[in-house]
Structure formats: structure tokens, C-alpha cells
C-alpha atoms as a PDB file:
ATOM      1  CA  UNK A   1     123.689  10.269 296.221  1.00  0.00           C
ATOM      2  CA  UNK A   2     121.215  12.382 294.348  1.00  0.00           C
ATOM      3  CA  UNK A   3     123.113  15.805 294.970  1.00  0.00           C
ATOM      4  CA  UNK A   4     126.099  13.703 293.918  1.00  0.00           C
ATOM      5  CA  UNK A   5     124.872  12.084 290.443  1.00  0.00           C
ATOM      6  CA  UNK A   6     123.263  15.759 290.051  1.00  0.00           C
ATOM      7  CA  UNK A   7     126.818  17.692 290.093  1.00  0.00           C
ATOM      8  CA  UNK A   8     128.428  16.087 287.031  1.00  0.00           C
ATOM      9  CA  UNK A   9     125.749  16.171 285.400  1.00  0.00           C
ATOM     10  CA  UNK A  10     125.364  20.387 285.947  1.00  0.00           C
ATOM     11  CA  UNK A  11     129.038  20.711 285.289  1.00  0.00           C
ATOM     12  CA  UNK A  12     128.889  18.516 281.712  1.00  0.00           C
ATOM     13  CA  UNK A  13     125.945  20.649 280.721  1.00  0.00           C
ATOM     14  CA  UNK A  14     127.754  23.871 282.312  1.00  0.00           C
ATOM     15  CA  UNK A  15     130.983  23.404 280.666  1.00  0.00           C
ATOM     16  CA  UNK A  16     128.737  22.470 277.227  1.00  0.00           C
ATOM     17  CA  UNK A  17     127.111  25.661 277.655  1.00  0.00           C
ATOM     18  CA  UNK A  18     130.392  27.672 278.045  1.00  0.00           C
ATOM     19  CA  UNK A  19     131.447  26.071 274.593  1.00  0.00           C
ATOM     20  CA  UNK A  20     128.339  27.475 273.226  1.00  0.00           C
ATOM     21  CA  UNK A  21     129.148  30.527 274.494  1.00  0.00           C
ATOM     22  CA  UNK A  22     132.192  31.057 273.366  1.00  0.00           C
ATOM     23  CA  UNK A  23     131.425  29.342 269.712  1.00  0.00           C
ATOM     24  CA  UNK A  24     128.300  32.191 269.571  1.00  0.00           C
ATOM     25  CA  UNK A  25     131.124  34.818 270.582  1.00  0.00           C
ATOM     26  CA  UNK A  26     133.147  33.607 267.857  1.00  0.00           C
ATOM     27  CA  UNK A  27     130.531  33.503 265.453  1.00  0.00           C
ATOM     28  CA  UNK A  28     129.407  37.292 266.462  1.00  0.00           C
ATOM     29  CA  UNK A  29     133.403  37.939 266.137  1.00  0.00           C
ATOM     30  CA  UNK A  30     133.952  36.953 262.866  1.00  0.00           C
ATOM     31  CA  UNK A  31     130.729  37.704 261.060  1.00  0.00           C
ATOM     32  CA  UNK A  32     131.598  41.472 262.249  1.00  0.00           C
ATOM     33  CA  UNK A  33     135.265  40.762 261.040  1.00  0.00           C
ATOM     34  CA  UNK A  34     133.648  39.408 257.528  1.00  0.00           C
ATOM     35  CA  UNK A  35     131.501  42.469 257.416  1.00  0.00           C
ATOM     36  CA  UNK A  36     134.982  44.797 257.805  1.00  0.00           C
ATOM     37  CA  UNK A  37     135.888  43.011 254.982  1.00  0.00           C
ATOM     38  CA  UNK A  38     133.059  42.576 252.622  1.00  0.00           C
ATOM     39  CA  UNK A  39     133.163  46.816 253.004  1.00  0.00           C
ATOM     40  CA  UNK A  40     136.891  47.001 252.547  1.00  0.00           C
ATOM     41  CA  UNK A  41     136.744  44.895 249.347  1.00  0.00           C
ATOM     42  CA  UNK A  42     134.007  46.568 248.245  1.00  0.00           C
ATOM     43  CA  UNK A  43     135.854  50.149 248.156  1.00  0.00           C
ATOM     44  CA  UNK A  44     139.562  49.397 248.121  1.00  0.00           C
ATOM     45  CA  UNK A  45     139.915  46.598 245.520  1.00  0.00           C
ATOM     46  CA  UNK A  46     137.764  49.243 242.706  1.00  0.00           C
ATOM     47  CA  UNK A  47     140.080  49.511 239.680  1.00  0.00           C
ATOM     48  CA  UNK A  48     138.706  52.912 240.407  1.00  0.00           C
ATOM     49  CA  UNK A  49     140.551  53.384 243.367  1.00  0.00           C
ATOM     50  CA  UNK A  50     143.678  52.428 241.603  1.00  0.00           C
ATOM     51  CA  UNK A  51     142.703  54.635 238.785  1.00  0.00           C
ATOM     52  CA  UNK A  52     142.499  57.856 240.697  1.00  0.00           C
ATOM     53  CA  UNK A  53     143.904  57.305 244.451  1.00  0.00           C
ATOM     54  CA  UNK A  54     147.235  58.763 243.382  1.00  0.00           C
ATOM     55  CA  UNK A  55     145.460  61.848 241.761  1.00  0.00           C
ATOM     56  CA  UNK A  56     143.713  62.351 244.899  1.00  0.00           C
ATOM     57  CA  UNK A  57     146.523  62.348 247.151  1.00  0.00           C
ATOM     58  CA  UNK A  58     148.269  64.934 244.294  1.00  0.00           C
ATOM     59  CA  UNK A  59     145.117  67.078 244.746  1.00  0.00           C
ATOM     60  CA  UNK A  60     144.768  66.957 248.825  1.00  0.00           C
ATOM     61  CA  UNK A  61     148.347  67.690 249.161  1.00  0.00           C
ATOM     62  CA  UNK A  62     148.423  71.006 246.867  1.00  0.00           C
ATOM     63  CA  UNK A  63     145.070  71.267 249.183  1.00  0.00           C
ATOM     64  CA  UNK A  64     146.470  70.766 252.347  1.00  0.00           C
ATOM     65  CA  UNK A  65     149.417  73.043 251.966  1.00  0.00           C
ATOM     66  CA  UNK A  66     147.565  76.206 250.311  1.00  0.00           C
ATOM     67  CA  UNK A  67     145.663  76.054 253.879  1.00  0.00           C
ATOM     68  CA  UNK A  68     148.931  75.355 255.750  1.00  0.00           C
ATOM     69  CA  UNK A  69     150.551  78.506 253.804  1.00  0.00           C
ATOM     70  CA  UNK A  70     147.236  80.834 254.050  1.00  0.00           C
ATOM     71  CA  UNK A  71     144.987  79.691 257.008  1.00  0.00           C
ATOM     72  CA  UNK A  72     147.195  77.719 259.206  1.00  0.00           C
ATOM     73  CA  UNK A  73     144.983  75.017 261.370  1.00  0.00           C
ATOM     74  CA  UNK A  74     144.973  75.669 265.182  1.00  0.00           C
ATOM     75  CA  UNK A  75     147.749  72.908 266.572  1.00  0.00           C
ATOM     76  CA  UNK A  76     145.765  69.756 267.371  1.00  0.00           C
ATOM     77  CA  UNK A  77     147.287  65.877 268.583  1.00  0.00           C
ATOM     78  CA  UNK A  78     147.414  64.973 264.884  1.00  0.00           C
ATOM     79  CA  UNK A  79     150.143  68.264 264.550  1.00  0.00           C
ATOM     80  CA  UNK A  80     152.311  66.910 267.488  1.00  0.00           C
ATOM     81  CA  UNK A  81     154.754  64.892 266.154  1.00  0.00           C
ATOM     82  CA  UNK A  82     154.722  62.632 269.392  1.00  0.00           C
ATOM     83  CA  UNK A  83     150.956  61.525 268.358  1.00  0.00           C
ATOM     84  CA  UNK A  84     150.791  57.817 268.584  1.00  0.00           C
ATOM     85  CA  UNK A  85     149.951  57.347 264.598  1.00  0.00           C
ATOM     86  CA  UNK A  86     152.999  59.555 264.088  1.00  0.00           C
ATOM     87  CA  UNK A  87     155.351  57.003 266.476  1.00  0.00           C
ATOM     88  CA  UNK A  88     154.433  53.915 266.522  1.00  0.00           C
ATOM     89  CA  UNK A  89     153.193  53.633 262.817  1.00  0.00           C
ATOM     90  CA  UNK A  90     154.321  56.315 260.418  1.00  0.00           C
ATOM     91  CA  UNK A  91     158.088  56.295 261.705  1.00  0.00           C
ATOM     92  CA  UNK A  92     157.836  52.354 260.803  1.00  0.00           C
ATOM     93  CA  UNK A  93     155.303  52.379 258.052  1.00  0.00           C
ATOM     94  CA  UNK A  94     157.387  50.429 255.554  1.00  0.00           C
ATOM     95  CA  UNK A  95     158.104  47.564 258.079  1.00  0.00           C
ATOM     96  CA  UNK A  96     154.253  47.691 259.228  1.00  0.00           C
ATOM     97  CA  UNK A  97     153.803  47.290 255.065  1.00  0.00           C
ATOM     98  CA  UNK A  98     155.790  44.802 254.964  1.00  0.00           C
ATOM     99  CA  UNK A  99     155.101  42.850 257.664  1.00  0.00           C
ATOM    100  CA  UNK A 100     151.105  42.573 256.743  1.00  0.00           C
ATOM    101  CA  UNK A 101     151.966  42.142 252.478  1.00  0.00           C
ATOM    102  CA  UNK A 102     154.379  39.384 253.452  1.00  0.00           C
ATOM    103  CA  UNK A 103     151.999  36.998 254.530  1.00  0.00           C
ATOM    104  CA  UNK A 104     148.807  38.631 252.060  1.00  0.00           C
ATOM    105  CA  UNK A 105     150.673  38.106 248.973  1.00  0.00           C
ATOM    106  CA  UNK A 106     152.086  34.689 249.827  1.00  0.00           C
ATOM    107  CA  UNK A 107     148.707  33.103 250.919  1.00  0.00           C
ATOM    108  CA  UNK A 108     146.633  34.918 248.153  1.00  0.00           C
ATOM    109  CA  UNK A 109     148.925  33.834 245.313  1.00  0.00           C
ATOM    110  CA  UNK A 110     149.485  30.362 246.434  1.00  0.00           C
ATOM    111  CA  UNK A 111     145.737  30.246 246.962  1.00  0.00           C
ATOM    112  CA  UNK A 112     145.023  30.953 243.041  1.00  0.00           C
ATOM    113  CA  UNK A 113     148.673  29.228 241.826  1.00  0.00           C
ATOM    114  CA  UNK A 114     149.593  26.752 243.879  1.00  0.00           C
ATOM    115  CA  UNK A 115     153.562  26.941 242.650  1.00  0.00           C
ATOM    116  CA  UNK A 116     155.913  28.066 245.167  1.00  0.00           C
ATOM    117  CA  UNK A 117     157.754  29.403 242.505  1.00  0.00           C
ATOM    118  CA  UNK A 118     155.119  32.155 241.337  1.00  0.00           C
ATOM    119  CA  UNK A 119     154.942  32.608 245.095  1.00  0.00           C
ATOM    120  CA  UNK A 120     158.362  33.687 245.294  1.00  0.00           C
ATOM    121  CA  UNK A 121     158.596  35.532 242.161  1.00  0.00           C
ATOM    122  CA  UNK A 122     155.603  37.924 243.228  1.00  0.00           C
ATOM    123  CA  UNK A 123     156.970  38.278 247.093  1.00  0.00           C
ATOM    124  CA  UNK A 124     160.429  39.990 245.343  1.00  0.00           C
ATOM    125  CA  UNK A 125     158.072  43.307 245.004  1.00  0.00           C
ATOM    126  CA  UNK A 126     158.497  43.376 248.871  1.00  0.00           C
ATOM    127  CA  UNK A 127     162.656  43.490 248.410  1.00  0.00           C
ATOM    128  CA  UNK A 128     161.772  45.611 245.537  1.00  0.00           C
ATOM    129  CA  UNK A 129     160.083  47.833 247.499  1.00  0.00           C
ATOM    130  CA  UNK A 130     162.643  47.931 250.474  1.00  0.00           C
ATOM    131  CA  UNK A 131     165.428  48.673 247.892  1.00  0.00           C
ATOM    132  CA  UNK A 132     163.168  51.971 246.525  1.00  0.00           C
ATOM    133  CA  UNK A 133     162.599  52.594 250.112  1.00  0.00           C
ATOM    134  CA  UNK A 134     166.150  52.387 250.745  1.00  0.00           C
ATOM    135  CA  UNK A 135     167.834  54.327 247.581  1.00  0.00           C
ATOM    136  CA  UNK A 136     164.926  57.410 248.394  1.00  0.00           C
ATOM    137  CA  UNK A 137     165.660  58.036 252.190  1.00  0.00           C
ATOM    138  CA  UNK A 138     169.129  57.558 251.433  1.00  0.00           C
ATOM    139  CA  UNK A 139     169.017  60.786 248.630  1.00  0.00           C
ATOM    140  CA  UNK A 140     166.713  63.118 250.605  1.00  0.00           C
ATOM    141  CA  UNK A 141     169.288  62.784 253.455  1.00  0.00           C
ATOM    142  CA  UNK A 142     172.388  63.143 251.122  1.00  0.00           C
ATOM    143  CA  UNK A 143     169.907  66.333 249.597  1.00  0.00           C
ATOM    144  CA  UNK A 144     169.394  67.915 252.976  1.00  0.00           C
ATOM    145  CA  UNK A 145     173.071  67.193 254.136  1.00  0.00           C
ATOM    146  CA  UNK A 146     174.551  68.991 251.263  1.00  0.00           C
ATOM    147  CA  UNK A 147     172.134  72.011 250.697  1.00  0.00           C
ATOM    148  CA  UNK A 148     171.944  72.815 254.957  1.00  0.00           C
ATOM    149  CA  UNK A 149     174.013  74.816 257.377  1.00  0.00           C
ATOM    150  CA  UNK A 150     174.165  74.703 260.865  1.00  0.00           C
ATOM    151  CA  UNK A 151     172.609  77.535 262.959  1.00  0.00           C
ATOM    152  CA  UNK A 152     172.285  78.484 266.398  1.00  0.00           C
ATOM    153  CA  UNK A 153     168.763  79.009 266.671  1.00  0.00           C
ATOM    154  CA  UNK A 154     165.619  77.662 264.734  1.00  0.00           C
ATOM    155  CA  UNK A 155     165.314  81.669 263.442  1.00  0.00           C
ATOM    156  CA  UNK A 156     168.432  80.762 261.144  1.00  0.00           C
ATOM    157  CA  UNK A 157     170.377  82.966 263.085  1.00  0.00           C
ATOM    158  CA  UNK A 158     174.366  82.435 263.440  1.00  0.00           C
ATOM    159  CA  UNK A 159     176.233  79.887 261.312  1.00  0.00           C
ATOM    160  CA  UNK A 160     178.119  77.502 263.018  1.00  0.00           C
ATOM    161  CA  UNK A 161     180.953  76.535 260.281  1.00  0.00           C
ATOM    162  CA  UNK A 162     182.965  74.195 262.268  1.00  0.00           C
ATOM    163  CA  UNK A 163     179.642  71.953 262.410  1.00  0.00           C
ATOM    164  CA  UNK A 164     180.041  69.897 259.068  1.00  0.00           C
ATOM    165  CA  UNK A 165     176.836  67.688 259.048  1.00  0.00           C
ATOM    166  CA  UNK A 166     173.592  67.146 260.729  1.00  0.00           C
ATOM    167  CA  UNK A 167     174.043  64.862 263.479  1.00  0.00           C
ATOM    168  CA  UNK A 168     177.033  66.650 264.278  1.00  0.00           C
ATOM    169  CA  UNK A 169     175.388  69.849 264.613  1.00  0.00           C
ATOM    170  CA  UNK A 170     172.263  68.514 266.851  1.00  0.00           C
ATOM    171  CA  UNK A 171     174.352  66.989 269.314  1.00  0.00           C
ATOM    172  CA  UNK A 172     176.592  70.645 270.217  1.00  0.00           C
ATOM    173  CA  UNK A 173     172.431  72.228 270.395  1.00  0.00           C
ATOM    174  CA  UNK A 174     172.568  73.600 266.544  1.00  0.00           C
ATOM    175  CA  UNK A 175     169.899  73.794 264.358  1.00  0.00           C
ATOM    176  CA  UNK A 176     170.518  72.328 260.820  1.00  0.00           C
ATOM    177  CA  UNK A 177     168.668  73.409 257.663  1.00  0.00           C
ATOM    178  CA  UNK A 178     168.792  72.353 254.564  1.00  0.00           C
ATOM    179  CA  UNK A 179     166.416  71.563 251.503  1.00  0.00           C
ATOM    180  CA  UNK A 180     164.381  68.418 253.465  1.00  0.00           C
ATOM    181  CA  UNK A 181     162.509  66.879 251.376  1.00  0.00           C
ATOM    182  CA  UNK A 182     159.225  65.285 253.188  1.00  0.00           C
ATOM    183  CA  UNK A 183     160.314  61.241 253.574  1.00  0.00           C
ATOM    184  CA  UNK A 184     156.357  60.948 255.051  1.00  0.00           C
ATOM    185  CA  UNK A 185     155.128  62.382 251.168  1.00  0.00           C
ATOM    186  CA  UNK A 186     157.119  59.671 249.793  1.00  0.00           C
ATOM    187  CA  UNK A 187     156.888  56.614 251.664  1.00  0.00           C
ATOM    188  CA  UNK A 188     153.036  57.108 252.688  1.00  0.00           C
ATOM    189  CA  UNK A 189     152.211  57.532 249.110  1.00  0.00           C
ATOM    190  CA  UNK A 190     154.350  54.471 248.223  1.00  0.00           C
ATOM    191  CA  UNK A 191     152.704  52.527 250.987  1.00  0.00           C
ATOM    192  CA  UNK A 192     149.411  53.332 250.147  1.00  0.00           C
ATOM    193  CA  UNK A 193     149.197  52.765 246.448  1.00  0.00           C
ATOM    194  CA  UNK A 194     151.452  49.463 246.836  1.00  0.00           C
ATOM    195  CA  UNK A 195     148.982  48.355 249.268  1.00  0.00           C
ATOM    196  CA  UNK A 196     146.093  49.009 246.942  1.00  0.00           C
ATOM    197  CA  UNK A 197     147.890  47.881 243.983  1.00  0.00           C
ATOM    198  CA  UNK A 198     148.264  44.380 246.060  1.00  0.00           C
ATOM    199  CA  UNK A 199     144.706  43.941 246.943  1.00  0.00           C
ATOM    200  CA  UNK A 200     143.770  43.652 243.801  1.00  0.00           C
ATOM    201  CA  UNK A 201     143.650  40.189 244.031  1.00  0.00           C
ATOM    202  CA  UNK A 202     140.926  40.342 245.951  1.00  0.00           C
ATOM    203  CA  UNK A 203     138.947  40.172 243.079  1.00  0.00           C
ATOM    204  CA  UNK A 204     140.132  36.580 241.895  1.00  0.00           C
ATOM    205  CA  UNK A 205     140.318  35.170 245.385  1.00  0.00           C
ATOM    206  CA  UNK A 206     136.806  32.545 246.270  1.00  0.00           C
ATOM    207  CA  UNK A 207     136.601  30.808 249.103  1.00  0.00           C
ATOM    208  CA  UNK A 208     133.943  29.395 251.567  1.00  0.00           C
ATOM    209  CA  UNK A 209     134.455  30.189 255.334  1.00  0.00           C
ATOM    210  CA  UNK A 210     134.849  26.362 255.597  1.00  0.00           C
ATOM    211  CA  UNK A 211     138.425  27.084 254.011  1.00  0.00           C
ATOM    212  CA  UNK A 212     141.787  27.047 256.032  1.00  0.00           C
ATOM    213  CA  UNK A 213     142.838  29.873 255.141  1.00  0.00           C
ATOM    214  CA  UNK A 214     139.808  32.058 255.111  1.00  0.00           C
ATOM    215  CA  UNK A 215     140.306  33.516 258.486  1.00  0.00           C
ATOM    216  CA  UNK A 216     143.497  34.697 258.153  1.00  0.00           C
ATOM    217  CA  UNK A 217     142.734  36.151 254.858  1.00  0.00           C
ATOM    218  CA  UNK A 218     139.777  38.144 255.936  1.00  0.00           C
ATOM    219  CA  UNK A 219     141.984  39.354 259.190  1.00  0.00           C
ATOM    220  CA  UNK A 220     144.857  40.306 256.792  1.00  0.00           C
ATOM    221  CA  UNK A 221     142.321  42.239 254.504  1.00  0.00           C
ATOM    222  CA  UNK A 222     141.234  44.120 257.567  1.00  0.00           C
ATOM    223  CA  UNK A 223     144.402  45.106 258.940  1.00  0.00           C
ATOM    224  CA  UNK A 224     145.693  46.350 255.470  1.00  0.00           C
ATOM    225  CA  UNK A 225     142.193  48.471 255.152  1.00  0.00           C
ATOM    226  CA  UNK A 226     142.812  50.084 257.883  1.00  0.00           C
ATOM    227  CA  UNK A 227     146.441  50.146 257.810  1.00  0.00           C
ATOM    228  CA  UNK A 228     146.101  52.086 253.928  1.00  0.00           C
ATOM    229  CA  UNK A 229     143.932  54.969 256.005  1.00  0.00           C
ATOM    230  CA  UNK A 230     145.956  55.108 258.997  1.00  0.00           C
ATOM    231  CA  UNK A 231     148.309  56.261 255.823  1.00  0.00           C
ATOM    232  CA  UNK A 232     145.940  58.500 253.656  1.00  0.00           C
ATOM    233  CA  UNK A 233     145.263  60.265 256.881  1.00  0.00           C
ATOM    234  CA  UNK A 234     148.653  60.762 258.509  1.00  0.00           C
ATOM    235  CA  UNK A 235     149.174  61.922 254.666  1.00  0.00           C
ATOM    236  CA  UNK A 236     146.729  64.502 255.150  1.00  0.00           C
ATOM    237  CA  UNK A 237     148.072  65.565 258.402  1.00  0.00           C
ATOM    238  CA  UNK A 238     151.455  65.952 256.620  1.00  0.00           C
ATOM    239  CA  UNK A 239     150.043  68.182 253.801  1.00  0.00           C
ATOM    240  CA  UNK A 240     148.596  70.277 256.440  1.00  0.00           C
ATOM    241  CA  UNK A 241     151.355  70.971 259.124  1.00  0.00           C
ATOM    242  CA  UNK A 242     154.185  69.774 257.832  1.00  0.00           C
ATOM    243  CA  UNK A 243     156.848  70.935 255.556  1.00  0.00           C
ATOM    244  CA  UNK A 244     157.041  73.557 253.150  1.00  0.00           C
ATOM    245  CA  UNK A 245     155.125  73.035 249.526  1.00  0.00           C
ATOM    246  CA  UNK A 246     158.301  72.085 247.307  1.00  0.00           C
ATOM    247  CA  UNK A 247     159.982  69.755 250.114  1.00  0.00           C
ATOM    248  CA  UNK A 248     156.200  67.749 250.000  1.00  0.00           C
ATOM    249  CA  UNK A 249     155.629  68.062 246.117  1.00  0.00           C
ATOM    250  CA  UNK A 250     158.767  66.306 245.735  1.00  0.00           C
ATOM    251  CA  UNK A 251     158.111  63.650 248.140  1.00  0.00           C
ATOM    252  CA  UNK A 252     154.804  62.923 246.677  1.00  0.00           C
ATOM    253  CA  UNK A 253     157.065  62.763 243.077  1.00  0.00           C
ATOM    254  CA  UNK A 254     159.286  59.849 244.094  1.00  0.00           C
ATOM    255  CA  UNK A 255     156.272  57.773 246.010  1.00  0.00           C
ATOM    256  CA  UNK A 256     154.690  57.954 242.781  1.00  0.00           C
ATOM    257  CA  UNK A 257     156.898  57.340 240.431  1.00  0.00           C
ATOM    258  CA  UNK A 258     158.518  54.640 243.060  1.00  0.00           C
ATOM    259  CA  UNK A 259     154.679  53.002 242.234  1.00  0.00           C
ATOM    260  CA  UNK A 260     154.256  54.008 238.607  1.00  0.00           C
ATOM    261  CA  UNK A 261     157.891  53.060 237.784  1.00  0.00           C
ATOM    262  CA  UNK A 262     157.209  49.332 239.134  1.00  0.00           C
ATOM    263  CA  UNK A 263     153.228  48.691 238.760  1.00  0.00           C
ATOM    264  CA  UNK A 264     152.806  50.974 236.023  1.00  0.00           C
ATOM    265  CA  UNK A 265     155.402  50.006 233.967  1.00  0.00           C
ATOM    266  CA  UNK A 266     158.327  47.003 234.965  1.00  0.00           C
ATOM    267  CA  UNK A 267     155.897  44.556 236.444  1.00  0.00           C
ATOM    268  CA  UNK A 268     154.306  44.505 233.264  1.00  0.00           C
ATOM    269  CA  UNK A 269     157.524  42.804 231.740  1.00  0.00           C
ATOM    270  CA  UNK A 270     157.871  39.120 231.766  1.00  0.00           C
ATOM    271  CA  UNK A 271     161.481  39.509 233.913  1.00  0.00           C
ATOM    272  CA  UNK A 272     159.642  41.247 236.586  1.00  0.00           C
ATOM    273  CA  UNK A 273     157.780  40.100 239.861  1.00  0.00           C
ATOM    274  CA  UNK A 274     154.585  40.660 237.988  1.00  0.00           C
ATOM    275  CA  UNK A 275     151.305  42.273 238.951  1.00  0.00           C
ATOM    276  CA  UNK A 276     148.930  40.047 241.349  1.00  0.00           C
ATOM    277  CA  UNK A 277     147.303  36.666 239.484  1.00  0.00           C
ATOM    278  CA  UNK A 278     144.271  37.772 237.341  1.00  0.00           C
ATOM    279  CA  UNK A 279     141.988  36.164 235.025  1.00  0.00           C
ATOM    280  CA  UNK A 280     142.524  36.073 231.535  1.00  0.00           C
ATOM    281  CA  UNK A 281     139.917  38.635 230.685  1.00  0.00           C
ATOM    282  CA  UNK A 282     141.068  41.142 233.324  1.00  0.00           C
ATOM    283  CA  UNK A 283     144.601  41.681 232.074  1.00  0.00           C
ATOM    284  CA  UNK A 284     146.127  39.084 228.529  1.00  0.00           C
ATOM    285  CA  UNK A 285     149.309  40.446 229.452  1.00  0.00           C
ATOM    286  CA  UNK A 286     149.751  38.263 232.641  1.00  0.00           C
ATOM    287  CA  UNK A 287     149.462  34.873 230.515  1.00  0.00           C
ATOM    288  CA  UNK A 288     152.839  33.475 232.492  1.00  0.00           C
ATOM    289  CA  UNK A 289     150.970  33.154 235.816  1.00  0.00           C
ATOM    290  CA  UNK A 290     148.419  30.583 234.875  1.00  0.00           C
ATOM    291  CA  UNK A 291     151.201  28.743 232.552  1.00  0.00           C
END
């Protein structure tokens, strides 16, 4: 009877101590997850950032192809255009975008409104966005359709005139060429500065960790930290082995005035989405959100 009464008592205090366990493994979890996001707010919601980010990008692009035109970089993963950044995140970066904003902007601004109806308002940057998205890829295709040829081998060699657009000429084995202008320039500026532009918020948003939504908040922040250099970097990479100069200096133009045209300019109009909620003192012209 002893080694009876002692077994569920072992197995109470054994199953106690697994809850312990896991609650410390939690704890450990998201204290490093808080941490990620203590230094991601700390260096990605600077007006700073905002300030200069796109001059930087400007800069390491002129940077990246001087070196691509005079001292080509030996090929490396980040060159092959099968790399796993390349595939499974630049080749979807709007939807991976919009897919983390979604959720950021809705539970940040409902957070500091509490009207479903500011809510809305601010997530129409996201079909904003789409549409500029949309309209851009849509002219560098129509660009490179009616500026290329189609040739018989990548040395420009033989034109194939029966061969009257791209797709077309890839599936008969031609090569086509035309004026391409880089759609990786555009949207990862886009994504990057939008992203940036976003988190601004960040600086109006207080909450305990006792809150609901303070987990998902802090796991959002993280994913969009890292999701905004997964983009500076595969920008990089782009500046550096891909494209000719002109085709990524125009690129880089329409990401940023796709930004500039909407955060720099509309969305300070009262018939716009707006910029994120701010205080008073941080930006008068936003009066409407806190009406």
C-alpha cells in the first residue's frame, strides 16, 4: 500500500514539475523574443532610419554596381538565383509584406484607436500598396516586351523575327532581350521603407506583458525586423550581381517614389489612409486619428 499511495503522489509532483519546466522554457523563450524586440525597436523605429534608409539604399546600389561593373565578386550562393532567400522570399516578397503588415497594422492601430473604422482606413495602404505593386511589374514587363528581340543565343547572336514576345520566344529555346528593368530594385526598396514607415508606431504603442496582445505584437515586430534585412540584403546582393546600372537605377526610382509618392506626400491628406496613429506632438497634421 505504501508503494501504491507513493506513485500518485510522484506522478502529481512529476507532472507539476514538467509544468514548471515548460513555464521556465517559456519564460527563457520569450524574454529572448522581448530582447529581439527591445533591439529591433531600438534601431528600426529611429525617425533616423526613416530619414536616411532610402539614401542609403541610393548610395549602396551606385556602390554595389561600380564593383559589379569594375571588380566583379567571385560567384557565391547569394549570386545563384536558386538561393533559398532568392526563392522562397524575394520572388514573394510583397505577399510575405503583406501577410506580416496585415495583422501589425490592424492590432497596433486598434490598440491606440479602438475604432474599427480607423482600422480599416489605415489597412487600405496594404491594397494601396498591391495596386503600386501591380501597375510597376505590369510597365517593366510592357518596357522589356517592347524594347527586346528574340535571339538564339545569350551572346545576342541571330534574331529570331517570327518570335513576337517573350514567353513565346523561351519556350522554342530563344533568348529574349530587352531594356529589363530590375523588379527586385523596386519592390525590395518599396518593401523595406513601407515596412519601416509602418513601425513607426512602435513608438506610441505601451503595454505590459500581462496584455493580450503583447505576444503577438512582439512576435510580429520580430518577424518584420528580420523580414526588412532579409530585404536590405537580398538588395545588396542585387546591386552586386545583378542587372546592369540603368535597369537597377530605375528600379530603385519607382520603389521610391512608390514610398515618397504615398508616405511622403498623399497620406498626409485627410482623404488618404493616413500615416500610423501618433501623438499630438509628434506630427499636428494627424489630428483626425484621435478625433
Amino acid at each position: 500500500m505504501e508503494g501504491d499511495s507513493a506513485g500518485p503522489g510522484e506522478g502529481q509532483d512529476g507532472g507539476r514539475k514538467g509544468t514548471g519546466r515548460r513555464t521556465v522554457a517559456d519564460e527563457v523563450g520569450m524574454e529572448h523574443l522581448e530582447r529581439c524586440a527591445w533591439f529591433l525597436r531600438g534601431t528600426l523605429v529611429r525617425a533616423a532610419v526613416r530619414r536616411y534608409l532610402p539614401w542609403a539604399l541610393v548610395a549602396s546600389m551606385l556602390a554595389g554596381s561600380l564593383v559589379k561593373e569594375l571588380s566583379p565578386l567571385p560567384e557565391s550562393y547569394l549570386s545563384n538565383k536558386r538561393n533559398v532567400l532568392n526563392v522562397y522570399f524575394v520572388k514573394m516578397a510583397w505577399a510575405w509584406t503583406f501577410s506580416l503588415l496585415l495583422p501589425f497594422i490592424a492590432l497596433t492601430n486598434y490598440h491606440l484607436t479602438g475604432k474599427i473604422g480607423l482600422v480599416l482606413r489605415r489597412l487600405s495602404t496594404l491594397l494601396v500598396g498591391t495596386t503600386i505593386w501591380y501597375i510597376c511589374t505590369a510597365i517593366f514587363s510592357n518596357i522589356e516586351h517592347y524594347t527586346g528581340s528574340c535571339y538564339q543565343s545569350p551572346a545576342l547572336e541571330g534574331i529570331r523575327e517570327e518570335h513576337l514576345n517573350k514567353q513565346q520566344c523561351h519556350r522554342e529555346g530563344g533568348f529574349w532581350h530587352g531594356f529589363d528593368i530590375s523588379g527586385h530594385s523596386f519592390l525590395l526598396t518599396f518593401c523595406a521603407l513601407m515596412i519601416v514607415e509602418e513601425m513607426a508606431v512602435l513608438h506610441e504603442v505601451k503595454m505590459d506583458r500581462n496584455h493580450c496582445l503583447h505576444t503577438t505584437i512582439t512576435t510580429l515586430v520580430v518577424a518584420l525586423g528580420f523580414l526588412t534585412f532579409i530585404w536590405v540584403l537580398m538588395f545588396l546582393c542585387t546591386a552586386v550581381y545583378f542587372h546592369d546600372l540603368s535597369q537597377k537605377v530605375f528600379g530603385t526610382l519607382f520603389g521610391l517614389l512608390g514610398w515618397y509618392g504615398t508616405y511622403g506626400f498623399w497620406y498626409l491628406k485627410s482623404f488618404s489612409p493616413g500615416l500610423p496613429p501618433q501623438s499630438f506632438s509628434l506630427n499636428l497634421k494627424q489630428d483626425s486619428y484621435k478625433k
